[in-house]
Protein backbone atom coordinates (compact mmCIF):
# COMPACT_ATOMS: atom_id res chain seq x y z
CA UNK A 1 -32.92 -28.29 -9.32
CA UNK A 2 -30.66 -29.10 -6.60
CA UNK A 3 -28.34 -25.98 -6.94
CA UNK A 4 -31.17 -23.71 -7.30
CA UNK A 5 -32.68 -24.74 -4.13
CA UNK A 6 -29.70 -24.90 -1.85
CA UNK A 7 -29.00 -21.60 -3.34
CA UNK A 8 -32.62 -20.27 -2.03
CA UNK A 9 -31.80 -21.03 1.30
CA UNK A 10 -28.75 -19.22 2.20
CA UNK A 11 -29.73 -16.31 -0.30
CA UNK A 12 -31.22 -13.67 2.40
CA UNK A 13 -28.26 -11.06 2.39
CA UNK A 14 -28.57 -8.54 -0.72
CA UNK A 15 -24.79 -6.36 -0.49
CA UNK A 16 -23.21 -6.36 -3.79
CA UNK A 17 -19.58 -4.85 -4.98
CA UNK A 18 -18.93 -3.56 -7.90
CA UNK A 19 -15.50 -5.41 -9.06
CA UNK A 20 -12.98 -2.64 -9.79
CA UNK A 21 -10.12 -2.18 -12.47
CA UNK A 22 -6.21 -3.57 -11.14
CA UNK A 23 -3.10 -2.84 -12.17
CA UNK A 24 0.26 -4.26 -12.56
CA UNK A 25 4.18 -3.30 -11.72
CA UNK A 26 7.16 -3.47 -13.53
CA UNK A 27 9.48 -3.18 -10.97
CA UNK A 28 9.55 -5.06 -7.78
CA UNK A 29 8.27 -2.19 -5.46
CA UNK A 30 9.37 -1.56 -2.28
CA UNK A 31 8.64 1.22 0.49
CA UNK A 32 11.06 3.20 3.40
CA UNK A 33 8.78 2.00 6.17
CA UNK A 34 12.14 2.92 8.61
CA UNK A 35 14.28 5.80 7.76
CA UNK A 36 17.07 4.26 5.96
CA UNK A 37 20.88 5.10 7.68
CA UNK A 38 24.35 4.27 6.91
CA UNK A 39 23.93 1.96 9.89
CA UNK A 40 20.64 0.68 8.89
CA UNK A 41 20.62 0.79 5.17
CA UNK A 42 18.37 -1.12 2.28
CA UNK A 43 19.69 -4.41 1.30
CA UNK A 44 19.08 -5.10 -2.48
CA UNK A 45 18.44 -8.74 -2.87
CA UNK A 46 20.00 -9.20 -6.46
CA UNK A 47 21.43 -5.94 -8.09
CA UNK A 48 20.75 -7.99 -11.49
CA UNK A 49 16.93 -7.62 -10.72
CA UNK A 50 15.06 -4.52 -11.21
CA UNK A 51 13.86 -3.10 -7.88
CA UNK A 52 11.83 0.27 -6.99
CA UNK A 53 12.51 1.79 -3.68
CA UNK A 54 9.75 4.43 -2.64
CA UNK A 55 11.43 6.34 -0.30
CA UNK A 56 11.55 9.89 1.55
CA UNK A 57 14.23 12.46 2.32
CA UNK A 58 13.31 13.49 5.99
CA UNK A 59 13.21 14.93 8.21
CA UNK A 60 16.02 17.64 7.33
CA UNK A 61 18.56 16.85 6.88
CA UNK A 62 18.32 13.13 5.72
CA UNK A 63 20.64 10.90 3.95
CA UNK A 64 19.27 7.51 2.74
CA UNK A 65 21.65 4.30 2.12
CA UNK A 66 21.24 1.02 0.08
CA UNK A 67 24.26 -1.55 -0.09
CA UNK A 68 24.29 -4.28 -3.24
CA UNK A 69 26.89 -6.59 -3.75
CA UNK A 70 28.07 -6.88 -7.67
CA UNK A 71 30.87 -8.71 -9.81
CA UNK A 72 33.38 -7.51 -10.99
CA UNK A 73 32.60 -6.06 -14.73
CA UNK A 74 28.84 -6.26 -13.99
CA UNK A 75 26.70 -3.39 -15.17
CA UNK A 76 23.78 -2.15 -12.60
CA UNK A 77 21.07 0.15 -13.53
CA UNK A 78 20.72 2.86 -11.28
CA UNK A 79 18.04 5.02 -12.05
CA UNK A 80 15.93 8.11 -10.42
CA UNK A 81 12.21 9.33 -10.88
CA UNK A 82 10.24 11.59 -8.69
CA UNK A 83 6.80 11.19 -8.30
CA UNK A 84 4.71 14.49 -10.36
CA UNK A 85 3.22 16.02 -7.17
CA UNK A 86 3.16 19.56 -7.29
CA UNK A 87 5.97 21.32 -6.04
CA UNK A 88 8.57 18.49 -6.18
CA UNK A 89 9.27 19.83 -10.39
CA UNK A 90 13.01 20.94 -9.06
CA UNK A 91 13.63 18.47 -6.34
CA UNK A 92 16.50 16.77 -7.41
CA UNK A 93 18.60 14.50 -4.84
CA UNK A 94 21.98 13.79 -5.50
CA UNK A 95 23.50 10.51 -6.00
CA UNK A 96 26.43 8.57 -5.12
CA UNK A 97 27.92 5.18 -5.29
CA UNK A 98 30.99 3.86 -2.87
CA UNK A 99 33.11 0.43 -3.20
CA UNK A 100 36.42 -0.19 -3.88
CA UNK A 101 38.40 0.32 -6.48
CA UNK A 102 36.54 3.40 -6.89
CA UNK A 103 38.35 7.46 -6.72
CA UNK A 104 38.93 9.29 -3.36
CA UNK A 105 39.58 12.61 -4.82
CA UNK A 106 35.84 13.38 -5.29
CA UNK A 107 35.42 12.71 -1.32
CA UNK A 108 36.29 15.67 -0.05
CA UNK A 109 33.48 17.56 -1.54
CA UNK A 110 30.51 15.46 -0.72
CA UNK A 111 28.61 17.10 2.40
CA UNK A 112 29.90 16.17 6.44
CA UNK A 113 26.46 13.95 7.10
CA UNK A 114 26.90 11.81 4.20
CA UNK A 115 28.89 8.92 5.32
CA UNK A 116 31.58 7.26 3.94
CA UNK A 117 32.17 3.16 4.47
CA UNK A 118 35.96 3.12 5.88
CA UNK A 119 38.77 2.53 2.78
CA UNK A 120 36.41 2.73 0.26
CA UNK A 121 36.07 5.51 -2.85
CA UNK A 122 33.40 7.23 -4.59
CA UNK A 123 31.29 8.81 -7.87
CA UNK A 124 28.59 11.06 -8.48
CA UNK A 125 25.97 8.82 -10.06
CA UNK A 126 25.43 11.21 -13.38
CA UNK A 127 21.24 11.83 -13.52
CA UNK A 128 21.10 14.37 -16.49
CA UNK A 129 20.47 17.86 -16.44
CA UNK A 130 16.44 17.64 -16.12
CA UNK A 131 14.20 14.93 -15.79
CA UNK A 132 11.73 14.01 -18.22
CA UNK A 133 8.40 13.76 -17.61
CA UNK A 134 6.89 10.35 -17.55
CA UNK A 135 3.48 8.19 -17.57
CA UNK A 136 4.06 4.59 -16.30
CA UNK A 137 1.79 2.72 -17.52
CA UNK A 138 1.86 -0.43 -15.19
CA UNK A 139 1.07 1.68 -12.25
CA UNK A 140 -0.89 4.44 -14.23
CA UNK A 141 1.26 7.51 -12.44
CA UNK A 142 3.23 10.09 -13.47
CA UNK A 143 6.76 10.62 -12.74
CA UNK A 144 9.60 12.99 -13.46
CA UNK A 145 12.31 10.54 -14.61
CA UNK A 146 16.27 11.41 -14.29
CA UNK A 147 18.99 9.91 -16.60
CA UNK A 148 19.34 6.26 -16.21
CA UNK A 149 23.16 5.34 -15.34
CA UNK A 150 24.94 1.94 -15.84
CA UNK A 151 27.68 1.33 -12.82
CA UNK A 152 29.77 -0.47 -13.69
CA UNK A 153 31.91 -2.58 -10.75
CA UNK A 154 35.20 -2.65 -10.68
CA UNK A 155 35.49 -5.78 -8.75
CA UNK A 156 33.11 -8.25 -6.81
CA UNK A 157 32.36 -6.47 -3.88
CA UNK A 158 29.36 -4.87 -1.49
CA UNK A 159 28.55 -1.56 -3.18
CA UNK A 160 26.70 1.37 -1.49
CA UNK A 161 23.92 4.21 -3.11
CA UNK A 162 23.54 7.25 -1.02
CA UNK A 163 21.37 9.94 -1.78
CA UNK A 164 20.53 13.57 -0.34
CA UNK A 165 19.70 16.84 -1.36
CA UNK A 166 22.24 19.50 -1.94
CA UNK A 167 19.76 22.13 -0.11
CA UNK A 168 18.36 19.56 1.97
CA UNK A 169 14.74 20.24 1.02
CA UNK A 170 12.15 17.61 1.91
CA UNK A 171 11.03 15.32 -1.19
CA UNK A 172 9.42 11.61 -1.81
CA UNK A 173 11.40 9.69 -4.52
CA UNK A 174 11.74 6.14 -6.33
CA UNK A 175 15.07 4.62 -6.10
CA UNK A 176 15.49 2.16 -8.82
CA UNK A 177 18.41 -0.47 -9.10
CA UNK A 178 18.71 -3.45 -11.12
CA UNK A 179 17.36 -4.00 -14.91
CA UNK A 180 15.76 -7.81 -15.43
CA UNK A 181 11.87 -6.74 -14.46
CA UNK A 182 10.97 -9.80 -12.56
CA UNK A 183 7.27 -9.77 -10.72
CA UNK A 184 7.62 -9.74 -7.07
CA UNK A 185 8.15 -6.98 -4.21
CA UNK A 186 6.28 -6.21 -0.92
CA UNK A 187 2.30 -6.11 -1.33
CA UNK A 188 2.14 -3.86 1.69
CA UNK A 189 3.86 -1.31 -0.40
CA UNK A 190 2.19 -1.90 -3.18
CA UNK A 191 -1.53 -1.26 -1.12
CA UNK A 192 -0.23 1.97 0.48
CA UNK A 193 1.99 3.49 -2.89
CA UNK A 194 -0.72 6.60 -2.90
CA UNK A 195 1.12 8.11 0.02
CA UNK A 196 4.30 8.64 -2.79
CA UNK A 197 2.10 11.18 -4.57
CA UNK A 198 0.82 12.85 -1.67
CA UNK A 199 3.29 15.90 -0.46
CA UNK A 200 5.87 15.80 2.79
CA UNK A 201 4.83 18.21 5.27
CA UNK A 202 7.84 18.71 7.56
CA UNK A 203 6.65 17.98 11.35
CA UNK A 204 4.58 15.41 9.56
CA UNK A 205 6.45 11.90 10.14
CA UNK A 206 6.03 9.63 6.64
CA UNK A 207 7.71 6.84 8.83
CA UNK A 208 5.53 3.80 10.23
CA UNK A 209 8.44 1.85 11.77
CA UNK A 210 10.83 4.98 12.94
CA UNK A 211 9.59 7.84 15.66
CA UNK A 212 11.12 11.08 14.47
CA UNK A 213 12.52 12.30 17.92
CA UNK A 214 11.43 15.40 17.08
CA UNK A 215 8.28 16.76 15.43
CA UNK A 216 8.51 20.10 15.01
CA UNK A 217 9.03 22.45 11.75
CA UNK A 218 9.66 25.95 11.01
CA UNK A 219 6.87 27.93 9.72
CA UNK A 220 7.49 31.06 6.85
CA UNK A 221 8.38 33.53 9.54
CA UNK A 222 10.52 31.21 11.51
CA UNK A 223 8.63 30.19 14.08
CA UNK A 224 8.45 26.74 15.03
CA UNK A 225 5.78 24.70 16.47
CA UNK A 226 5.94 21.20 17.81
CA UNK A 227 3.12 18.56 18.12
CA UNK A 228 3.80 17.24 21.31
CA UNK A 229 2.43 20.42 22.99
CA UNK A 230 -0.90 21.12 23.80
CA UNK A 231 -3.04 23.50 23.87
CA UNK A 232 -5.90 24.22 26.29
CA UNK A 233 -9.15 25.18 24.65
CA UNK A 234 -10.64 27.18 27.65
CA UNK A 235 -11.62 30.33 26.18
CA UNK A 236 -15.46 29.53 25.28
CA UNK A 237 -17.30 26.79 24.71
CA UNK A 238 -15.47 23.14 24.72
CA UNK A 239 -14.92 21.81 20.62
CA UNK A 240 -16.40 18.55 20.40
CA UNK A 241 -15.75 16.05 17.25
CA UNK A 242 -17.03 13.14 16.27
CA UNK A 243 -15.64 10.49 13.57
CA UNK A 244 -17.61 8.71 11.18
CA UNK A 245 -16.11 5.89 8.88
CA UNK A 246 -18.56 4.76 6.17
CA UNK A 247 -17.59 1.83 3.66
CA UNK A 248 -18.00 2.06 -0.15
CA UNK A 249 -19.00 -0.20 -2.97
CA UNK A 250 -15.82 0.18 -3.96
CA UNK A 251 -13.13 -0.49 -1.06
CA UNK A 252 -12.25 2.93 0.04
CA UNK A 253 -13.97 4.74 2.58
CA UNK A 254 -15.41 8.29 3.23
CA UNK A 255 -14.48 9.73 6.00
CA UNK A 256 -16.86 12.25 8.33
CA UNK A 257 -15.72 14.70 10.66
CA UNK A 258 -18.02 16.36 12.42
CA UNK A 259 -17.53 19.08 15.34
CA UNK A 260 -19.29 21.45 17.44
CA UNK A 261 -17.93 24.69 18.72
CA UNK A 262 -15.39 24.35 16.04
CA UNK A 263 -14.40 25.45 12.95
CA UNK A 264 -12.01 24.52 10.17
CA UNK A 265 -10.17 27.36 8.85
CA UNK A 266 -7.53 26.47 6.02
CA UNK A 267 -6.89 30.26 5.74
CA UNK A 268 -5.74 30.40 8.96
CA UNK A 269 -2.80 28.05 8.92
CA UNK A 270 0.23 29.13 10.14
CA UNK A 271 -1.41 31.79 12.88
CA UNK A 272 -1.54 32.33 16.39
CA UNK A 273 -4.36 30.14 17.57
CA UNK A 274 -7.62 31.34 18.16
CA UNK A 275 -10.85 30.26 20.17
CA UNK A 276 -13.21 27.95 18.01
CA UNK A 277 -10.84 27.05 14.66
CA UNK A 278 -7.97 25.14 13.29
CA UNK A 279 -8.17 22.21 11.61
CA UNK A 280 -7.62 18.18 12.19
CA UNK A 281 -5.08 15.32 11.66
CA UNK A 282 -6.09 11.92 10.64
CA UNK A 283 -3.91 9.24 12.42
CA UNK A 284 -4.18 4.89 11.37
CA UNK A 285 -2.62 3.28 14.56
CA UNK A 286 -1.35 6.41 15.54
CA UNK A 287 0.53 7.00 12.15
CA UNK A 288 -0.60 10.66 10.91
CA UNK A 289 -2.17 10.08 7.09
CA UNK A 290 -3.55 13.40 6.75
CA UNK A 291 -4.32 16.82 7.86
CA UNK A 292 -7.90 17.46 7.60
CA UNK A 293 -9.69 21.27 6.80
CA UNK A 294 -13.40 19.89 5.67
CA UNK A 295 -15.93 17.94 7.22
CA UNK A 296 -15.44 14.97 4.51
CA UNK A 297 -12.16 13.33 3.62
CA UNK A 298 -11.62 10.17 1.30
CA UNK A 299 -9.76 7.07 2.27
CA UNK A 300 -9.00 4.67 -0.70
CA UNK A 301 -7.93 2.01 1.40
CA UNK A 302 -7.12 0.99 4.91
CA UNK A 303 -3.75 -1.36 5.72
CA UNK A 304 -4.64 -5.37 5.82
CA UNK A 305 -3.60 -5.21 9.48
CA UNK A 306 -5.11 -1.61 11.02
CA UNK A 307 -6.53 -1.46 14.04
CA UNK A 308 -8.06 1.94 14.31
CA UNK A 309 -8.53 5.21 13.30
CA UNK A 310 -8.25 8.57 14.85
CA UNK A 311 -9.46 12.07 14.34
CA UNK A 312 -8.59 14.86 16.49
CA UNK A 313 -8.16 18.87 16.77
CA UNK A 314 -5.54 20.91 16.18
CA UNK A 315 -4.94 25.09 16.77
CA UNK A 316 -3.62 26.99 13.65
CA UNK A 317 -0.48 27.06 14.73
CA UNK A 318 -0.69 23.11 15.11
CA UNK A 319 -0.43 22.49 18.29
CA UNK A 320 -3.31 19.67 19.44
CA UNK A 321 -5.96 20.72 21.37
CA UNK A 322 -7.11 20.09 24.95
CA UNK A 323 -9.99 19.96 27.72
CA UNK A 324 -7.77 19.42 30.70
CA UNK A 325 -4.70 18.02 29.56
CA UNK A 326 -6.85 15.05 27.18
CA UNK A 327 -6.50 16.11 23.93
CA UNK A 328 -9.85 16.34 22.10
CA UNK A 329 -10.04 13.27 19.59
CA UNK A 330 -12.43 10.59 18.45
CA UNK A 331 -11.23 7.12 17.35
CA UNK A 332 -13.47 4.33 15.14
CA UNK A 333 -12.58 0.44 15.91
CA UNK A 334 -11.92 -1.17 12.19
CA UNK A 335 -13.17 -4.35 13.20
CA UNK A 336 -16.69 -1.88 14.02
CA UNK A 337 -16.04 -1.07 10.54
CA UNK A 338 -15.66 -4.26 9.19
CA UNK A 339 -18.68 -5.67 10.86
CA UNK A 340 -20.98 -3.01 8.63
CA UNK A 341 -19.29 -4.68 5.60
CA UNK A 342 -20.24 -7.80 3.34
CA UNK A 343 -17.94 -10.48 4.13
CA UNK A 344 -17.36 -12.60 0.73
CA UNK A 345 -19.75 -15.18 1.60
CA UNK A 346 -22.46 -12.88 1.51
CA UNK A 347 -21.63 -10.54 -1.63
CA UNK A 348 -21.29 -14.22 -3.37
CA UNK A 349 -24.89 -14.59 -2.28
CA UNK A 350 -26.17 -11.47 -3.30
CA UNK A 351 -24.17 -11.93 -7.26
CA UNK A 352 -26.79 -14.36 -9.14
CA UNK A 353 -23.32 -14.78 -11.32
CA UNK A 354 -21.92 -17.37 -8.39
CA UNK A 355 -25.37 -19.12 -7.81
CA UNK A 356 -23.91 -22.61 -8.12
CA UNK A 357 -21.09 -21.86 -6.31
CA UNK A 358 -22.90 -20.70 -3.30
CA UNK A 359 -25.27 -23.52 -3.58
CA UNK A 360 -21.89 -25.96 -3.26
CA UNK A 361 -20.60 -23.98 -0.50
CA UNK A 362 -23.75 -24.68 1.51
CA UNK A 363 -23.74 -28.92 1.10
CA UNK A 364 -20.19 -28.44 1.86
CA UNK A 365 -20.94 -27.23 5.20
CA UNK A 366 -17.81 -24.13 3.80
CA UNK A 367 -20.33 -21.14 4.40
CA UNK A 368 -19.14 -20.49 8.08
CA UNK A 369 -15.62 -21.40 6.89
CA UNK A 370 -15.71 -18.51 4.85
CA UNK A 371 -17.79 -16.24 6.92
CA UNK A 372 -14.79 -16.19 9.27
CA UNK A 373 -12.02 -13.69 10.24
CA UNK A 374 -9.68 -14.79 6.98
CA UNK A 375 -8.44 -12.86 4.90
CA UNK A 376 -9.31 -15.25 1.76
CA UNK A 377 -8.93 -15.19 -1.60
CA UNK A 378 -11.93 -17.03 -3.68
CA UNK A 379 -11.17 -18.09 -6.99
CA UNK A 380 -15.11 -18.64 -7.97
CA UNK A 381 -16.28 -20.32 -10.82
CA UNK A 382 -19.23 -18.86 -12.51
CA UNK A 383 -22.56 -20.67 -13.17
CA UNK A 384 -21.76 -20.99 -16.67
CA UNK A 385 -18.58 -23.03 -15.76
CA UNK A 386 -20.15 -24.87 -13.59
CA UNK A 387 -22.84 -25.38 -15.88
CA UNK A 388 -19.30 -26.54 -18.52
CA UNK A 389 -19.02 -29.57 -16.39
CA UNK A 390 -19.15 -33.11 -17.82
CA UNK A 391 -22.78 -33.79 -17.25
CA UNK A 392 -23.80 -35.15 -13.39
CA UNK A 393 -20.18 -34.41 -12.28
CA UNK A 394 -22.05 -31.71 -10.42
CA UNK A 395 -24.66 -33.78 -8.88
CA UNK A 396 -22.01 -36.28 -8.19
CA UNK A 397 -20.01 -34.12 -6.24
CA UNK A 398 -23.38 -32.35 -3.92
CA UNK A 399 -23.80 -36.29 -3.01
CA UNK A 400 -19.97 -37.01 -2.45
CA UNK A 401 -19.51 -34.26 0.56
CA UNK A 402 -15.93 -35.20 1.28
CA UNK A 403 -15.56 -34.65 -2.58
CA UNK A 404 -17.00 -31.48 -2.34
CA UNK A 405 -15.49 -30.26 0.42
CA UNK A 406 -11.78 -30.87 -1.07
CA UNK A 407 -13.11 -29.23 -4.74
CA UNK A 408 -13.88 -25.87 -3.16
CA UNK A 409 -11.53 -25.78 -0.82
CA UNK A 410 -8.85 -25.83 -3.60
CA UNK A 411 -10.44 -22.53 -4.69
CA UNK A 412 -9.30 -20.96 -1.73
CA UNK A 413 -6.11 -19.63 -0.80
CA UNK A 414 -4.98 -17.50 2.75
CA UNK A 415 -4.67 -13.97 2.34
CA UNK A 416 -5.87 -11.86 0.30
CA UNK A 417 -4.42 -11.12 -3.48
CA UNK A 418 -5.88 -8.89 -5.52
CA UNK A 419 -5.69 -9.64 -9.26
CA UNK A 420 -2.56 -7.54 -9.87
CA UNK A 421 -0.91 -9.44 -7.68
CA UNK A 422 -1.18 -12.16 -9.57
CA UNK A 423 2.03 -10.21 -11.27
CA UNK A 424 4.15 -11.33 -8.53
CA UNK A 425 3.16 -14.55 -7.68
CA UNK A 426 3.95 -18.11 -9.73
CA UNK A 427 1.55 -20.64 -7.38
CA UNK A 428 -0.22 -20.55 -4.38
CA UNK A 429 -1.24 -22.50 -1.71
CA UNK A 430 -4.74 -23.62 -1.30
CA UNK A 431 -6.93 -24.72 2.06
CA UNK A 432 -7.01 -28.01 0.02
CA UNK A 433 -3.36 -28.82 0.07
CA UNK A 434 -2.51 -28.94 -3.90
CA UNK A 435 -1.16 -25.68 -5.45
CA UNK A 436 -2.20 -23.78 -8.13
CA UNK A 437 -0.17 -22.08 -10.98
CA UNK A 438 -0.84 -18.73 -11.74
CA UNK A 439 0.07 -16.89 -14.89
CA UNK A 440 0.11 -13.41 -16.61
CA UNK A 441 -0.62 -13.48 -20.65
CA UNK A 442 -0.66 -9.51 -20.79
CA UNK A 443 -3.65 -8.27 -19.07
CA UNK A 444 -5.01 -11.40 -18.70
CA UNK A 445 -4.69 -13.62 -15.26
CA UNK A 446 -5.11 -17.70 -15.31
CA UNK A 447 -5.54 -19.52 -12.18
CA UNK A 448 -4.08 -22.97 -13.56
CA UNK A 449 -6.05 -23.18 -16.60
CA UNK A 450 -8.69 -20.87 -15.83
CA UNK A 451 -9.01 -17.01 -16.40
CA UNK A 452 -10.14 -14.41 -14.08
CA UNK A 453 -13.16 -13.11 -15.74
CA UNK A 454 -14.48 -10.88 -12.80
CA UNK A 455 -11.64 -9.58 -10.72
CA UNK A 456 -11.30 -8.18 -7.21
CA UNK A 457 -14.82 -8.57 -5.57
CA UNK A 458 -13.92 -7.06 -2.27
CA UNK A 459 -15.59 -8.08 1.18
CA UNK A 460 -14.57 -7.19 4.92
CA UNK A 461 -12.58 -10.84 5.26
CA UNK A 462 -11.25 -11.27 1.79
CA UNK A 463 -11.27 -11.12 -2.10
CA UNK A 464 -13.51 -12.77 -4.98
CA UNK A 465 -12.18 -13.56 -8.39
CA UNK A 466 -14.68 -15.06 -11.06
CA UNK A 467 -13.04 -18.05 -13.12
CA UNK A 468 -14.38 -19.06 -15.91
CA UNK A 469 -13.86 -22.94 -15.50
CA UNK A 470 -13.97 -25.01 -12.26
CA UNK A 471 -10.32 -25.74 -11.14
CA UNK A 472 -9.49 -30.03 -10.86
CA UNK A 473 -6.78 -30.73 -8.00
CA UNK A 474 -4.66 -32.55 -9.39
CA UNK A 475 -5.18 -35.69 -7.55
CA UNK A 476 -8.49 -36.00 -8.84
């Protein structure tokens, strides 16, 4: 058989991973990759659509700001939920909402750092007096969920949301505005939404696109220490670290941190350094993720566009260690990273599920096409729907390569889009030209007529889906 044999050729690589369960959001998400200012606020592209705003109040004592423009008469949802991480149970921000048209008595008792827009009045947005606690099932998390409130404006006009907290303590939150759930939002946010249920540490900036000017907190006896000091570890013998990143089936990655003349001492936080101990910080492009008190930490993703990773030590009382003014760090190359993994081309190999497929790929001359940098997503049609085909439309095709070619390529789009993404998008572009419709029927994803039968096959350069029929351009 023709299939089989092309297959046989190309089939030396023998990675396989394992596809993994996706899931799907309501609300448009969005995250506060800049601190948000009355001079810099969040836009809301249509208050009649339902957004969710992940956002942080820090450092002390922040004040975040979204403007939305409304009619007059129109009703906007504005809603509240904190994510359940432990010790955010009483964090409750305060709300707000200034236009005109609205009272100026209740002005005078907001705080001085919450700003005002010129002429304008203001209300308390009314959350309840406790939040319920929530499971979303969409984005399988658990929130504690405040009152939802209906503004409504009293004339068509740009509106603004402030919020803050009374005692300004430190808190993530999810801002939502807008009630007609309408698939869309940032995929960025949507890849990195795990760091809303991990906890703000103050001197620990949540920011990617703002530098906090300064990173220093106060510890419990009101000290304060500041990360842009450093520390010389001369007393005894120099710490040494080294950083391992190792790939997993998958798509996260387990990170190793190894030292010598070092140890990690969690019990110790918070103390007056001492020779030999402390603990580490994990930094993506020089954005802190995590401080690190174990020799193994777990990474469930990297960002689409990362560059590196860093490890390196840190004193008790956080300062960053030193061997002659160079602080004492180790950094892994991604793209060394991504070299170790499968790219899609070879986990398609290695799955006898896509043996037709691959088999096509190679008389198409697509293998090194698809071997490249990308990212890609692969919309892959399974033997069995290749096997669905009119009979010798197959062998037709392996004889037509022009044919070929423009086939497969219209099972390939740029990027990479996981299958719950499929929630925000209504077509995509392929390599071929044509575009493809994609729907949602409940937890089901179609690819013009075809399902996704075997979702999110990660590799180092893209994404495999597993269609159950063999997508027609429309052309043909």
């Amino acid at each position: 058989m023709k299939l089989r044999s092309l297959f046989l050729m190309i089939s030396g690589l023998l990675v396989l991973v394992n596809p993994t369960p996706s899931v799907a959001l309501a609300h448009q998400p969005y995250c506060e990759n800049a601190d948000l200012t009355a001079s810099d606020p969040w836009q809301v592209p249509d208050a009649t659509i339902s957004y969710a705003y992940f956002g942080n109040l820090y450092p002390e004592p922040d004040v975040d700001y979204f403007t939305f423009e409304a009619s007059g008469g129109q009703e906007v949802l504005l809603s509240l939920s904190i994510p359940a991480i432990d010790g955010q149970e009483n964090f409750a921000p305060a709300m707000a909402v200034f236009g005109p048209g609205l009272d100026t008595d209740m002005l005078s008792a907001l705080p001085e750092r919450v700003t005002v827009p010129k002429g304008q009045g203001g209300m308390l947005v009314p959350l309840g007096d406790e939040p319920e606690y929530w499971y979303e099932p969409f984005g399988k998390r658990y929130y504690w969920n405040w009152e939802n409130y209906f503004f409504k404006a009293p004339e068509d006009a740009a509106y603004t949301v402030v919020l803050w907290h009374p005692e300004q303590q430190l808190g993530r939150y999810s801002f939502v505005i807008g009630s007609e759930e309408i698939f869309g939002g940032d995929q960025e946010c949507m890849a990195s939404m795990d760091a809303y249920w991990t906890p703000l540490v103050a001197g620990e900036n949540p920011y990617r696109d703002t530098v906090i000017a300064a990173d220093a907190h106060t510890h419990a006896d009101g000290t304060m220490h500041d990360h842009s000091d450093l520390l010389e570890a001369s007393a005894g013998p120099a710490p040494f670290v080294d950083l391992q990143v190792i790939p997993l089936d998958d798509g996260g990655y387990n990170v190793r941190v190894q030292t010598l003349n070092f140890t990690f001492a969690p019990h110790h936080v918070g103390r007056e350094p001492a020779a030999g101990e402390g603990h580490a910080h994990l930094y993506i492009d020089g954005v802190k993720i995590a401080r690190i008190y174990g020799e193994w930490y777990h990474l469930e993703s990297l960002p689409e566009d990362a560059e590196m990773i860093t490890v390196g030590l840190y004193a008790n009382n956080h300062q960053p260690l030193a061997i002659d003014g160079v602080k004492i760090t180790d950094t892994v190359m991604i793209a060394d990273i991504m070299a170790m993994e499968p790219t899609i081309v070879d986990i398609a190999v290695a799955d006898d599920r896509f043996e037709s497929f691959v088999a096509a790929l190679a008389a198409a001359d697509l293998v090194d096409t698809l071997q490249g940098e990308g990212p890609f997503t692969v919309f892959a049609p399974t033997d069995e729907a290749f096997e669905a085909l009119p009979e010798g439309t197959l062998d037709a095709l392996l004889e037509d390569k022009v044919a070929l070619t423009d086939l497969l390529l219209y099972h390939v789009i740029p990027g990479k889009v996981l299958a719950a993404d499929g929630v925000i998008l209504d077509e995509a572009g392929t390599l071929q030209g044509e575009r493809v419709a994609v729907t949602v029927e409940g937890d089901k994803v179609k690819v013009n007529e075809s399902q996704i039968i075997i979702p999110d096959i990660e590799g180092s350069n893209g994404v495999i889906h597993g269609v159950d029929a063999v997508l027609i351009p429309k052309g043909k």
